[in-house]
C-alpha atoms as a PDB file:
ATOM      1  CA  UNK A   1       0.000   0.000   0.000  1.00  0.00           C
ATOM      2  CA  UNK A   2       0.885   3.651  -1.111  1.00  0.00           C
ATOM      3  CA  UNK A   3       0.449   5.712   2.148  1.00  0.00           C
ATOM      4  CA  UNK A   4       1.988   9.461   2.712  1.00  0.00           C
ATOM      5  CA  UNK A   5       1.089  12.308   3.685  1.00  0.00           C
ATOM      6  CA  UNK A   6       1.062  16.391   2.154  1.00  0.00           C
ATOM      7  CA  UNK A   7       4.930  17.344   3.730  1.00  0.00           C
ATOM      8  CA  UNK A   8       6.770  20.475   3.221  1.00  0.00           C
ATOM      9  CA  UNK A   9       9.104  21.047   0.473  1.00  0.00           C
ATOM     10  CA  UNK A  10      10.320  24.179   1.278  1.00  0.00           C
ATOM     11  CA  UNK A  11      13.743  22.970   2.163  1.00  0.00           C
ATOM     12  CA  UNK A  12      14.287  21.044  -0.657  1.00  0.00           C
ATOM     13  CA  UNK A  13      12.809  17.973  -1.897  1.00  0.00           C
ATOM     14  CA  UNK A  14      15.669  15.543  -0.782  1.00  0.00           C
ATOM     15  CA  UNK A  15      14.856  17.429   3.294  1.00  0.00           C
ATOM     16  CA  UNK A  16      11.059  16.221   2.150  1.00  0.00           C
ATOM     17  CA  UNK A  17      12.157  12.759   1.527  1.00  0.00           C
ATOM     18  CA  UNK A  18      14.035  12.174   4.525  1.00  0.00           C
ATOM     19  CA  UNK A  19      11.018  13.006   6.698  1.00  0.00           C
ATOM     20  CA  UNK A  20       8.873  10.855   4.654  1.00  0.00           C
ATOM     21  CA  UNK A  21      11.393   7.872   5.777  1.00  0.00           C
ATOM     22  CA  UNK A  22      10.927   8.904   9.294  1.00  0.00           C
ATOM     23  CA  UNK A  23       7.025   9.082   9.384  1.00  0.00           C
ATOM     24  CA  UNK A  24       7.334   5.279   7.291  1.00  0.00           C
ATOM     25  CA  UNK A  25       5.471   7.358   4.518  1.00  0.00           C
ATOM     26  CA  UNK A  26       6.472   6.134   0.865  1.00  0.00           C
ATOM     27  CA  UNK A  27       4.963   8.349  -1.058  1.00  0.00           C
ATOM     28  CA  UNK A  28       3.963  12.104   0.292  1.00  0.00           C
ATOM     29  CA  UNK A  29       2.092  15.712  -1.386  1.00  0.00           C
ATOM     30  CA  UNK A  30       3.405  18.634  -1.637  1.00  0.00           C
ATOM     31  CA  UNK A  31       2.160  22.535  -2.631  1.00  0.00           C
ATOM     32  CA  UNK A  32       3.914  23.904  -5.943  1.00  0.00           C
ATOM     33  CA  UNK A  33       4.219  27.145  -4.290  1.00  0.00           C
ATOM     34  CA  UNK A  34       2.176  29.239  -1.035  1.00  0.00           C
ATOM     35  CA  UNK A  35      -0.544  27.378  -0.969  1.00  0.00           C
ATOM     36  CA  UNK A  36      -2.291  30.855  -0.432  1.00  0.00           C
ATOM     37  CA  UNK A  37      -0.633  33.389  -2.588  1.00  0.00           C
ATOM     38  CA  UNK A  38       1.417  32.148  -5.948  1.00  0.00           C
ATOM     39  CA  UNK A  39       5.219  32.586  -4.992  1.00  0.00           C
ATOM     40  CA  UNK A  40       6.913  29.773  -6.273  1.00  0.00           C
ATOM     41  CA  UNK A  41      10.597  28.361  -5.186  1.00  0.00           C
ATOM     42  CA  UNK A  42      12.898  27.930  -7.621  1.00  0.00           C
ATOM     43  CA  UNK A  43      13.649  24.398  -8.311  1.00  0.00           C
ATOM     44  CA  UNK A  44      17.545  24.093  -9.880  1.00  0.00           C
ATOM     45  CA  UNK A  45      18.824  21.238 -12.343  1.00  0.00           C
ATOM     46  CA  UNK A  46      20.650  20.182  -9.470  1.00  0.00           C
ATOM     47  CA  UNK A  47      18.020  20.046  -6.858  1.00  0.00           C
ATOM     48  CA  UNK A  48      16.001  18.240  -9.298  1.00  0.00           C
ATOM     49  CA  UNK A  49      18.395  15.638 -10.751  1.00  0.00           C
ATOM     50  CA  UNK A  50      19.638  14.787  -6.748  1.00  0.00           C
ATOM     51  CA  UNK A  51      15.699  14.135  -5.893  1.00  0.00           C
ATOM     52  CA  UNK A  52      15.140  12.522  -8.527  1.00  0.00           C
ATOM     53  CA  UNK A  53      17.864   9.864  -7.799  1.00  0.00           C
ATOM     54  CA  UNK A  54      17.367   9.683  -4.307  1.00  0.00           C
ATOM     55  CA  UNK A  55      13.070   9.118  -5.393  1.00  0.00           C
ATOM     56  CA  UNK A  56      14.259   6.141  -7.261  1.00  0.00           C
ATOM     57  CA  UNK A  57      16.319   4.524  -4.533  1.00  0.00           C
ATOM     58  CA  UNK A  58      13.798   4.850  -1.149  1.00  0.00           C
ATOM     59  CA  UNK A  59      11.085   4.697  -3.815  1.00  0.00           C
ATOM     60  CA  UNK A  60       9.132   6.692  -3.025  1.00  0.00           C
ATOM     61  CA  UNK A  61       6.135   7.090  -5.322  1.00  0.00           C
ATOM     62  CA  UNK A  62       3.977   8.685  -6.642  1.00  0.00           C
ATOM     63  CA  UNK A  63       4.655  12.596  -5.428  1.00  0.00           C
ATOM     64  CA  UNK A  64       1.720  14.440  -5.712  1.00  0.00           C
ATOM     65  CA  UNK A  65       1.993  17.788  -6.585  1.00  0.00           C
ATOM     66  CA  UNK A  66      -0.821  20.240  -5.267  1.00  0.00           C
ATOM     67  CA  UNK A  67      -1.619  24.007  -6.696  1.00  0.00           C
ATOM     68  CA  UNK A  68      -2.491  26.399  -4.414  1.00  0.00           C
ATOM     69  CA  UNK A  69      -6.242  27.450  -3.354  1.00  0.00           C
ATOM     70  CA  UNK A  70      -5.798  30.744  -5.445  1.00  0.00           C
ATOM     71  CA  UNK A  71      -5.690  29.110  -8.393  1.00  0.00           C
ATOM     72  CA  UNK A  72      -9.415  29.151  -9.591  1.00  0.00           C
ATOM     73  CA  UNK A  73     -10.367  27.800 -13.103  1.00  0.00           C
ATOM     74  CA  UNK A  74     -13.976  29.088 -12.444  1.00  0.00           C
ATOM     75  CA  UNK A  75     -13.108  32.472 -11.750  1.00  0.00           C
ATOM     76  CA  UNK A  76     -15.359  34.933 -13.089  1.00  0.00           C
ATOM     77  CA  UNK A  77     -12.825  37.888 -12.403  1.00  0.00           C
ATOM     78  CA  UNK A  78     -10.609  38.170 -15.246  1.00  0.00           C
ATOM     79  CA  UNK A  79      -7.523  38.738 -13.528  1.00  0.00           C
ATOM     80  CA  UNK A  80      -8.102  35.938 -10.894  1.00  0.00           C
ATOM     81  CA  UNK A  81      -8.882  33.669 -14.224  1.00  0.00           C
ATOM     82  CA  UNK A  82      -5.496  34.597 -16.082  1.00  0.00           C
ATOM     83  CA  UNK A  83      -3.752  34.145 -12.821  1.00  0.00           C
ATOM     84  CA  UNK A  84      -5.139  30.549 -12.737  1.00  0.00           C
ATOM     85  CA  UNK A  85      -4.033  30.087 -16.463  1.00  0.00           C
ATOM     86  CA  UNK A  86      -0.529  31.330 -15.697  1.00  0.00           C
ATOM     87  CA  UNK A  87       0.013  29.132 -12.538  1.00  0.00           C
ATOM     88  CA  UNK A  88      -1.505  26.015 -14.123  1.00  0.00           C
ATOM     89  CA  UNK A  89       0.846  26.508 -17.070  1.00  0.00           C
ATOM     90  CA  UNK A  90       3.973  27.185 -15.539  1.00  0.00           C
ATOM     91  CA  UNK A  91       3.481  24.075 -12.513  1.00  0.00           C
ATOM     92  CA  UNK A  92       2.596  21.637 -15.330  1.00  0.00           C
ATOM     93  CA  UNK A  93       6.005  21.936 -16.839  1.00  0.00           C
ATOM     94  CA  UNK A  94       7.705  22.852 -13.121  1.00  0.00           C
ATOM     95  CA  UNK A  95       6.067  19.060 -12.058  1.00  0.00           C
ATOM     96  CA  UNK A  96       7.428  17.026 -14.895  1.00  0.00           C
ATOM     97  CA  UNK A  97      10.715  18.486 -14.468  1.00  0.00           C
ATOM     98  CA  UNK A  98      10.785  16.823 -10.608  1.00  0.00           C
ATOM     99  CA  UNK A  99       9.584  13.472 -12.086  1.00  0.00           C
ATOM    100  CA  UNK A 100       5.859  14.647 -10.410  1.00  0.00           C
ATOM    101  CA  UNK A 101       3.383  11.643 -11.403  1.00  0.00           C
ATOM    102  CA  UNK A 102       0.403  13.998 -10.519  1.00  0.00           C
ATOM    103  CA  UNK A 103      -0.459  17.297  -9.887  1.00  0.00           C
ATOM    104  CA  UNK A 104      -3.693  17.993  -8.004  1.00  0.00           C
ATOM    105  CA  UNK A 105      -5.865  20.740  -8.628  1.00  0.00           C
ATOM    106  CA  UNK A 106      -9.759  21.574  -7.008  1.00  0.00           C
ATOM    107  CA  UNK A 107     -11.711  22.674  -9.871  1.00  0.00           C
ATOM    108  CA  UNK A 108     -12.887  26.078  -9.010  1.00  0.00           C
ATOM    109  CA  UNK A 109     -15.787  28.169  -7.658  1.00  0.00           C
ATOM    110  CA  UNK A 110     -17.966  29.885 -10.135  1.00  0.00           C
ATOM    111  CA  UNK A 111     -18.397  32.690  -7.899  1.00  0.00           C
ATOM    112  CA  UNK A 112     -21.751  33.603  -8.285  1.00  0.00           C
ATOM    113  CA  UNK A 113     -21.594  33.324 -12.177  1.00  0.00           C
ATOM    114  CA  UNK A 114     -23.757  29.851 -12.396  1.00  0.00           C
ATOM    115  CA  UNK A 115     -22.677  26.302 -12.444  1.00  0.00           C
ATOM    116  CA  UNK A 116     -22.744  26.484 -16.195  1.00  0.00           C
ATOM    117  CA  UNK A 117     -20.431  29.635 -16.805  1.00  0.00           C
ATOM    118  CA  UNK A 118     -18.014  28.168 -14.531  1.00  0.00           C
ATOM    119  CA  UNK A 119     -17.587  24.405 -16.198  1.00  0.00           C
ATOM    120  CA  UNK A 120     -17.199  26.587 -19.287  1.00  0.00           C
ATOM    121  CA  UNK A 121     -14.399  28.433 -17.999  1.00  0.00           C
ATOM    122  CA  UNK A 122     -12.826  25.209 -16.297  1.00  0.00           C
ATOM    123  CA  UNK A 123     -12.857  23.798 -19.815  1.00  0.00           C
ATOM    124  CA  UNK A 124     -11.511  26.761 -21.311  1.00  0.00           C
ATOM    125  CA  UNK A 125      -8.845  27.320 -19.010  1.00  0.00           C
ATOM    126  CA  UNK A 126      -7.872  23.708 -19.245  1.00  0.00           C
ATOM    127  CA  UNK A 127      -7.898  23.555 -23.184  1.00  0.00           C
ATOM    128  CA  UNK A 128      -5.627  26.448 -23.489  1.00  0.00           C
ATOM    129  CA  UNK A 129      -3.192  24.783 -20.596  1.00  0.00           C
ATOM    130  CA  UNK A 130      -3.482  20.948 -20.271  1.00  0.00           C
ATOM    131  CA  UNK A 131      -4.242  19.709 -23.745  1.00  0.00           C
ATOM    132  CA  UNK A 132      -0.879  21.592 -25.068  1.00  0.00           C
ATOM    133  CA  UNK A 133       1.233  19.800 -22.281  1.00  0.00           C
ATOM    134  CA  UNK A 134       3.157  17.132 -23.655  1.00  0.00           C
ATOM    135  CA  UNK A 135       5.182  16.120 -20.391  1.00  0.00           C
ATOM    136  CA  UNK A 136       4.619  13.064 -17.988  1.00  0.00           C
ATOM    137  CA  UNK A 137       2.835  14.411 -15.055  1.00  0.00           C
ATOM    138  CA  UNK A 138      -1.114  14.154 -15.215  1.00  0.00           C
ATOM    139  CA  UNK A 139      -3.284  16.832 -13.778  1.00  0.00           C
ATOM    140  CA  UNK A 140      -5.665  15.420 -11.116  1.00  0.00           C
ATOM    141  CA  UNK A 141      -9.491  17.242 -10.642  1.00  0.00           C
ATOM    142  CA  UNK A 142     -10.272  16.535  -6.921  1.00  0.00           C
ATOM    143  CA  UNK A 143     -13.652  15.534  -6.133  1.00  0.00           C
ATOM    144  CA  UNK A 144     -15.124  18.477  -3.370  1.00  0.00           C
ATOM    145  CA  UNK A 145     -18.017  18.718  -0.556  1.00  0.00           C
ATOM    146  CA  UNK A 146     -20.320  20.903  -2.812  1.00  0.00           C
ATOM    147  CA  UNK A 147     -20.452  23.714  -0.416  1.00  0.00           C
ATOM    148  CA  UNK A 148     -21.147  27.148  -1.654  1.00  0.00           C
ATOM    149  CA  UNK A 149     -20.127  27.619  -5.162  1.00  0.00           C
ATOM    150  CA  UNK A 150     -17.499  25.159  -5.945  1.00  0.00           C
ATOM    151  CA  UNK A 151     -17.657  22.763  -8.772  1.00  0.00           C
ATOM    152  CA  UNK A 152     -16.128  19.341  -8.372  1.00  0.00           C
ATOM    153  CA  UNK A 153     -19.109  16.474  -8.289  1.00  0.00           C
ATOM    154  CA  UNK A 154     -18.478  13.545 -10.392  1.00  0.00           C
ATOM    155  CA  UNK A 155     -21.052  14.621 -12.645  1.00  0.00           C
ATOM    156  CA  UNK A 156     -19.244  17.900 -13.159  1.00  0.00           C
ATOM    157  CA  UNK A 157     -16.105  16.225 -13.759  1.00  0.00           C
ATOM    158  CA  UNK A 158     -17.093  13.681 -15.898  1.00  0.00           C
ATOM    159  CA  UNK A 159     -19.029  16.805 -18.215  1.00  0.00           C
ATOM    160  CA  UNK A 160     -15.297  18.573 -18.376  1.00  0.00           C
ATOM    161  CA  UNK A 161     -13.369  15.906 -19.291  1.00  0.00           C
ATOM    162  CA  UNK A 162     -15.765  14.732 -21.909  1.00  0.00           C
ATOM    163  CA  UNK A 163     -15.929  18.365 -23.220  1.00  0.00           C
ATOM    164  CA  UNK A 164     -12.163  17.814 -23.558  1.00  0.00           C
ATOM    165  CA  UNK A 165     -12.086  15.303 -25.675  1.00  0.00           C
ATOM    166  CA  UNK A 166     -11.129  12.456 -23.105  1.00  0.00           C
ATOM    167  CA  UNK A 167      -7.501  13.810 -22.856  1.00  0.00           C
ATOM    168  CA  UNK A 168      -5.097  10.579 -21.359  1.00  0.00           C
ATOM    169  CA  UNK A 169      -3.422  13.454 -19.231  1.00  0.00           C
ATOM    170  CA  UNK A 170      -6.193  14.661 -17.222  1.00  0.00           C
ATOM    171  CA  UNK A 171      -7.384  12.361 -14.378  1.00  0.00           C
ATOM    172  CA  UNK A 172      -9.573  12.335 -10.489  1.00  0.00           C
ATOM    173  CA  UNK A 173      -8.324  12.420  -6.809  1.00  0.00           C
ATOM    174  CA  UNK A 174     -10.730  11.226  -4.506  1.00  0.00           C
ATOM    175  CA  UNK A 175     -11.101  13.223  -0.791  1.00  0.00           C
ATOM    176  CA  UNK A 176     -12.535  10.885   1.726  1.00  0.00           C
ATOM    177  CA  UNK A 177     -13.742  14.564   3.444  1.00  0.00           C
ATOM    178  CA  UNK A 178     -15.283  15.892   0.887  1.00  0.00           C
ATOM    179  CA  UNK A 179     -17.402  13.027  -0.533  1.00  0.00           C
ATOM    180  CA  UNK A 180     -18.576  12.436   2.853  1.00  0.00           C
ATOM    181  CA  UNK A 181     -19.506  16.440   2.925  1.00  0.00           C
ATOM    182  CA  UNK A 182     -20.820  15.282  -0.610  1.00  0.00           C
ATOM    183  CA  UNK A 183     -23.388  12.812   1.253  1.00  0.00           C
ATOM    184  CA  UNK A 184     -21.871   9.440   1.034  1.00  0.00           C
ATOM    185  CA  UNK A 185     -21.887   7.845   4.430  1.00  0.00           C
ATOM    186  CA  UNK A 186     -19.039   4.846   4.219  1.00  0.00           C
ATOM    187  CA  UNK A 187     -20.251   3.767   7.547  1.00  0.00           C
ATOM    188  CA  UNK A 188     -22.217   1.796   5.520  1.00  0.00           C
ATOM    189  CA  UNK A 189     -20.295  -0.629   3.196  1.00  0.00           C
ATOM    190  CA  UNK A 190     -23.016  -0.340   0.328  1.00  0.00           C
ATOM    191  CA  UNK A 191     -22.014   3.739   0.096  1.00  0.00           C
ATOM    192  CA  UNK A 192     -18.275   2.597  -1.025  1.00  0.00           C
ATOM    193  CA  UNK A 193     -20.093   0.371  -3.755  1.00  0.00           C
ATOM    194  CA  UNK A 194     -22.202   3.282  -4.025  1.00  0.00           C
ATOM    195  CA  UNK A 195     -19.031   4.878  -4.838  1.00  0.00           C
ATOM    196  CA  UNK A 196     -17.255   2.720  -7.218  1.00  0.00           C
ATOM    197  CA  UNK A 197     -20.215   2.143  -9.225  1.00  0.00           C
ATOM    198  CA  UNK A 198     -20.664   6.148 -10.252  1.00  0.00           C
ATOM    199  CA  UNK A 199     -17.393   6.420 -10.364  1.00  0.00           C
ATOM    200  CA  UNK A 200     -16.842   3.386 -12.607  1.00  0.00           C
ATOM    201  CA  UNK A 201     -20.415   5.378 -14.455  1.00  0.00           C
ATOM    202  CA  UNK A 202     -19.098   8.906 -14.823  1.00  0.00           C
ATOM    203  CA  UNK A 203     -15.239   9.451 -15.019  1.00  0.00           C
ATOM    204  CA  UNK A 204     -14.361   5.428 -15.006  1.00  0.00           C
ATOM    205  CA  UNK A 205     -12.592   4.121 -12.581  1.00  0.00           C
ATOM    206  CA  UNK A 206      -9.265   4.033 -14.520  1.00  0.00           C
ATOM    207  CA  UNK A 207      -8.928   7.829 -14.000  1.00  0.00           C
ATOM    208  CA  UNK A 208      -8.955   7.746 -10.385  1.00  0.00           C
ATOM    209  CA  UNK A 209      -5.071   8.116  -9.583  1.00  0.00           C
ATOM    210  CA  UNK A 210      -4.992   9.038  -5.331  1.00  0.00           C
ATOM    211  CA  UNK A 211      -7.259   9.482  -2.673  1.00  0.00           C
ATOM    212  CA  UNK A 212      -6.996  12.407  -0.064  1.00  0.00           C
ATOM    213  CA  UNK A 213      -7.597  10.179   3.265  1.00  0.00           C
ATOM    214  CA  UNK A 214      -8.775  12.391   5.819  1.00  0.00           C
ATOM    215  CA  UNK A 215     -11.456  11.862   8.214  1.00  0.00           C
ATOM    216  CA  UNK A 216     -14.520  14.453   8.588  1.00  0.00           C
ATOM    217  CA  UNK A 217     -15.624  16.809  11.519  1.00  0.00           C
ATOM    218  CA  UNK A 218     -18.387  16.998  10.009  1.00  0.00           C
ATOM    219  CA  UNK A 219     -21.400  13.924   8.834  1.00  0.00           C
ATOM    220  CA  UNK A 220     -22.357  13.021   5.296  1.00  0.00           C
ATOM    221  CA  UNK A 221     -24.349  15.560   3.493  1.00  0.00           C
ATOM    222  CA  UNK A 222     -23.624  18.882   5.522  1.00  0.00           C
ATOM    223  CA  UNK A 223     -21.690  20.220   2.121  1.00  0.00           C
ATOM    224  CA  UNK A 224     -18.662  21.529   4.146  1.00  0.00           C
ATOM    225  CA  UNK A 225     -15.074  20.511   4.042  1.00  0.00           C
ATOM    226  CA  UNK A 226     -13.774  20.322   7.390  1.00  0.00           C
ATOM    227  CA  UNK A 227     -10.847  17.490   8.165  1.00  0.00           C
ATOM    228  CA  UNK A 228     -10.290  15.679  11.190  1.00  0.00           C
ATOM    229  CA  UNK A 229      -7.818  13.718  12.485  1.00  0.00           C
ATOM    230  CA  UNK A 230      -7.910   9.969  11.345  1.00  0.00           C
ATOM    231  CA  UNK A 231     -10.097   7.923  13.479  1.00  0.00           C
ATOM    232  CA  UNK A 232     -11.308  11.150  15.681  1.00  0.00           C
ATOM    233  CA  UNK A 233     -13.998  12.261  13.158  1.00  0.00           C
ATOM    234  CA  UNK A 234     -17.154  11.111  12.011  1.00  0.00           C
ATOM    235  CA  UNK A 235     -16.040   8.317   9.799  1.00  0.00           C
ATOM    236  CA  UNK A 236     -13.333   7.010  12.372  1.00  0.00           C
ATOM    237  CA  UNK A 237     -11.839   3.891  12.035  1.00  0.00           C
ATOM    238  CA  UNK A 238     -14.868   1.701  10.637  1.00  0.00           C
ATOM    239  CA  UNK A 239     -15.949   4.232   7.839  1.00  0.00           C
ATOM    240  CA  UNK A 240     -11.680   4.857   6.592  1.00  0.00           C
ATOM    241  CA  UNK A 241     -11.286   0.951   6.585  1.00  0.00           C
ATOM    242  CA  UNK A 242     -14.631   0.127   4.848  1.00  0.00           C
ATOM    243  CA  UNK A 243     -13.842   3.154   1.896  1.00  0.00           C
ATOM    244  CA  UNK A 244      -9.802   2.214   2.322  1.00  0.00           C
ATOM    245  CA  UNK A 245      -9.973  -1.668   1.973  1.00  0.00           C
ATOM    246  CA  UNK A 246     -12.328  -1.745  -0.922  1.00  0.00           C
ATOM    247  CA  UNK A 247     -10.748  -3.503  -3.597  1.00  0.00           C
ATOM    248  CA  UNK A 248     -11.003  -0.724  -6.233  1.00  0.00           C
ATOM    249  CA  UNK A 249      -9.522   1.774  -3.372  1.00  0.00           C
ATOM    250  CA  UNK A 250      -7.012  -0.170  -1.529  1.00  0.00           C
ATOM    251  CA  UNK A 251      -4.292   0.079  -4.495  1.00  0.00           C
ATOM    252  CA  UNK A 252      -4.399   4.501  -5.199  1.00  0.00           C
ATOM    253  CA  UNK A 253      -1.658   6.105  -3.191  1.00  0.00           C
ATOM    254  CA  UNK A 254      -3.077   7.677  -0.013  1.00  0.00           C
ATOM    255  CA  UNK A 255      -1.969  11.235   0.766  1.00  0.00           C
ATOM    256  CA  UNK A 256      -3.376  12.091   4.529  1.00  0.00           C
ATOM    257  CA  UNK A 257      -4.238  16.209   5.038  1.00  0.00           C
ATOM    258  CA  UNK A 258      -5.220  15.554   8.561  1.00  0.00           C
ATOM    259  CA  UNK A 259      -5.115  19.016  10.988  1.00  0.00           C
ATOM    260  CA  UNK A 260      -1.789  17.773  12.740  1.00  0.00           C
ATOM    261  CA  UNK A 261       0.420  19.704  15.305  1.00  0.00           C
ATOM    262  CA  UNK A 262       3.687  18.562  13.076  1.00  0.00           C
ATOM    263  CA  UNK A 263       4.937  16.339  10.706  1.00  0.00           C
ATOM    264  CA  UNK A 264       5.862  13.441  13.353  1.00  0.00           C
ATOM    265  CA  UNK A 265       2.064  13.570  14.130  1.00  0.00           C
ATOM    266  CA  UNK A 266       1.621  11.889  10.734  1.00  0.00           C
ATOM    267  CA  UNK A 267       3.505   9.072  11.563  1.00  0.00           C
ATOM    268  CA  UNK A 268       1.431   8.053  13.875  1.00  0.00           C
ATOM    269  CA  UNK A 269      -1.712   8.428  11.801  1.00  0.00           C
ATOM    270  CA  UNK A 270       0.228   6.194   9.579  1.00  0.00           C
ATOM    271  CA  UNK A 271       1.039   3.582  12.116  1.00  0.00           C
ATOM    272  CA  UNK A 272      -2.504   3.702  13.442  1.00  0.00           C
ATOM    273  CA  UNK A 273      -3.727   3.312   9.693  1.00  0.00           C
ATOM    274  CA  UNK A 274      -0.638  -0.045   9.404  1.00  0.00           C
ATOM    275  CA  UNK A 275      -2.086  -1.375  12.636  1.00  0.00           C
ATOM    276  CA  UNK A 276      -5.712  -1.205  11.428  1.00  0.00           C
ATOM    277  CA  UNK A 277      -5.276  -2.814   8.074  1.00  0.00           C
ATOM    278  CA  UNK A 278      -2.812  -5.612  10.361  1.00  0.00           C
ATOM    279  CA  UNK A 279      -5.858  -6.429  12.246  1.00  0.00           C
ATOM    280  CA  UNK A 280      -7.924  -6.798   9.681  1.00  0.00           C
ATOM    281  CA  UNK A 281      -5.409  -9.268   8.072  1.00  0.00           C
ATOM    282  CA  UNK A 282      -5.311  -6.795   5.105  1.00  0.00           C
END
């Protein structure tokens, strides 16, 4: 099994990778740049071609790449759109040159415009920026909770990739959060076949690449995206084994987002998640 966490790479990707071997993580997330502004770090040929020998040999895999919430492909603002155009761009190619399998990307908030002006603009934005990009990494749409104006149900993905053309480089990461915000309730086993069978139905199940695995402050159907630590939310440790040992789930990476205190607190969210799946004889 594929379990990490989102880690810090703001000292380097090789400093990223060494706390990933102390947390037992072997594969881990990271933001592209401030996850709430749009500086970016500069990433040198040498920083890049150390990681990416030092990836192979703890192999670790797949990194995850995730753009920061200011990027909005929905946007109706002009200015707010271009800057999601320009950031999208630019991190495609900045991904593929760290050996990035995925990048991760929520797929906007129409802001008031309507649900159909802001698919349009996904699409748009997404034509003009993914369908050009000929490197390796693949740009993941991440299912969301549905609250306020934010656009990311299956149905909604499933309409922009087909309006795409069914691009191979475009793809889905799941959020155990958010689809319970969403209204599935994987306290009950049938929900995760609930699950698999619309996702097999809408964007097929051989685009889902990761899964976000975060438990939920929050219970299925209140449309708001609120994490909680693994086994202290609503889903706890029967709902995250029911959606996490599925056989269509068990084999995506896992990438935890959990509200910890510090890294080290993800190793034990890791170690709690080993021990579960031991117990079960997983």
């Amino acid at each position: 099994m594929r379990l990490g966490s989102h880690l810090s790479v703001a000292k380097g990707f090789s400093q990223a990778a060494e706390i990933a071997r102390q947390i037992d993580a072997n594969t881990f997330q990271f933001f592209t740049r401030n996850p709430r502004g749009g500086a970016a770090r500069t990433i040198s040929l040498q920083e890049a071609a150390k990681w990416l020998e030092i990836k192979q040999k703890y192999n670790i895999a797949p990194i995850v790449g995730h753009l920061p919430y200011t990027v909005n492909m929905a946007a109706p603002s002009e200015s707010a759109y271009a800057f999601a155009k320009k950031v999208l761009a630019d991190d495609l190619v900045r991904m593929d040159a760290v050996g990035a399998e995925y990048l991760v990307v929520h797929p906007g908030s129409h802001a008031g415009s309507g649900r159909v002006a802001g698919i349009k603009r996904i699409i748009d934005c997404l034509a003009e920026t993914l369908l050009p990009f000929s490197g390796n990494t693949k740009l993941l749409l991440e299912t969301m909770s549905g609250q306020g104006s934010e656009i990311g149900t299956l149905a909604e993905i499933r309409e922009i990739i087909e309006a795409l053309g069914n691009p191979s480089q475009i793809g889905v990461c799941l959020d155990s959060c958010h689809l319970t915000g969403a209204g599935y309730n994987f306290l009950d086993i049938q929900e995760v076949e609930r699950l698999v069978a619309e996702l097999e139905s809408t964007v097929s199940l051989s685009r889902v690449k990761a899964i976000h695995l975060n438990d939920s402050k929050f219970p299925p159907g209140s449309h708001k995206d609120r994490h909680e630590l693994i086994g202290e939310g609503y889903l706890g440790k029967d709902g995250l084994l029911n959606l996490i040992t599925h056989p269509a789930i068990c084999s995506l990476p896992m990438i935890l987002e959990t509200p910890v205190a510090d890294y080290r607190q993800y190793g034990e969210e890791i170690k709690l998640i080993r021990k579960w799946l031991n117990e079960e004889k997983f």
